[in-house]
Protein backbone atom coordinates (compact mmCIF):
# COMPACT_ATOMS: atom_id res chain seq x y z
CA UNK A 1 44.93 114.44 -59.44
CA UNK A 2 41.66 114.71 -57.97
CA UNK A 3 40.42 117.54 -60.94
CA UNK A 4 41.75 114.68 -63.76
CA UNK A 5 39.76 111.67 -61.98
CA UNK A 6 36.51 113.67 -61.94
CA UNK A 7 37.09 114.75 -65.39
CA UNK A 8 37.44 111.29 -66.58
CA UNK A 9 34.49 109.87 -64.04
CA UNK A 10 32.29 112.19 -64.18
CA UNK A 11 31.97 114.58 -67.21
CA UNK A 12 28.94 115.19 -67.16
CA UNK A 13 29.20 117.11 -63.28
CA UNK A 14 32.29 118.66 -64.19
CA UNK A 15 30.63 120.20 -67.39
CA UNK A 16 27.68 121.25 -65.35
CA UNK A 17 29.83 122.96 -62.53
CA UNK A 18 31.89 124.69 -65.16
CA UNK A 19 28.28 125.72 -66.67
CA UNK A 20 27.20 127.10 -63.56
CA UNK A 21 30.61 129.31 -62.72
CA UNK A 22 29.89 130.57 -66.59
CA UNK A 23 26.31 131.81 -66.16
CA UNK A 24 27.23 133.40 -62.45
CA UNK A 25 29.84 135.59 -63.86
CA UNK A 26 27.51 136.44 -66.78
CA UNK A 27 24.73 137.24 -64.34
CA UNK A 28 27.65 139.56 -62.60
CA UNK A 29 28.91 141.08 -65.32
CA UNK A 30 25.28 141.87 -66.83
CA UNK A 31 23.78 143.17 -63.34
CA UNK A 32 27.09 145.26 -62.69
CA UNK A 33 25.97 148.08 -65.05
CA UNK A 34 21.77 147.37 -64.10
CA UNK A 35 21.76 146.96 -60.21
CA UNK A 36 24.21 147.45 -57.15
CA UNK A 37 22.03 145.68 -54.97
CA UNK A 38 21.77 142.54 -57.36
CA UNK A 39 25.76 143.01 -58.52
CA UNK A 40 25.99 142.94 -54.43
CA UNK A 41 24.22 140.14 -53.87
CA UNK A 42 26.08 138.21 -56.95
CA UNK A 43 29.01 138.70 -55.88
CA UNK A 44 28.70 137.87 -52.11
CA UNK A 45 27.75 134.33 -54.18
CA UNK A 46 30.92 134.35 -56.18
CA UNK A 47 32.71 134.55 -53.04
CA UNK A 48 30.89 131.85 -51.35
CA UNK A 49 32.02 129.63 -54.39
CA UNK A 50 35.85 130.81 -54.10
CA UNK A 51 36.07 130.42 -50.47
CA UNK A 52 36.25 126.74 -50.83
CA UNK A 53 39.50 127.02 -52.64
CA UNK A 54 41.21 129.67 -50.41
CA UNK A 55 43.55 127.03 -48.99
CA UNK A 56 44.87 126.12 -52.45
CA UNK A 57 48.16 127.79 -53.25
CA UNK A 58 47.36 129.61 -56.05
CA UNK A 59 44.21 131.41 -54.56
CA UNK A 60 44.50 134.90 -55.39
CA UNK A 61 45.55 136.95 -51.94
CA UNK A 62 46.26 133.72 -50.00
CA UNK A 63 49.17 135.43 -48.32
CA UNK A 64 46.83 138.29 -47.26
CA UNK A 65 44.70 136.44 -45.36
């Protein structure tokens, strides 16, 4: 309910979130094979990001934590 109202209202901030998830997981995937400091770093990010939806039932390893 609350994903379909911000669609609707505003498009333009979902698009732009959506955007920014995209490039991350570029910037991971790309660094992955360059760096393991950066692909570190990255991906301490990613998490950050995720961890606001770890209370949502279909997180991946909710029932691990």
């Amino acid at each position: 309910m609350v994903a379909e109202h911000l669609v609707r209202a505003q498009p333009r901030r979902v698009y732009a979130d959506l955007t920014a998830w995209v490039n991350l997981v570029d910037m991971l995937d790309y660094w992955a094979t360059y760096d393991p400091v950066a692909t570190n770093e990255l991906l301490t990010v990613v998490l950050l990001f995720a961890d606001r939806y770890r209370d949502h039932p279909d997180y991946p390893g909710r029932g691990r934590r």
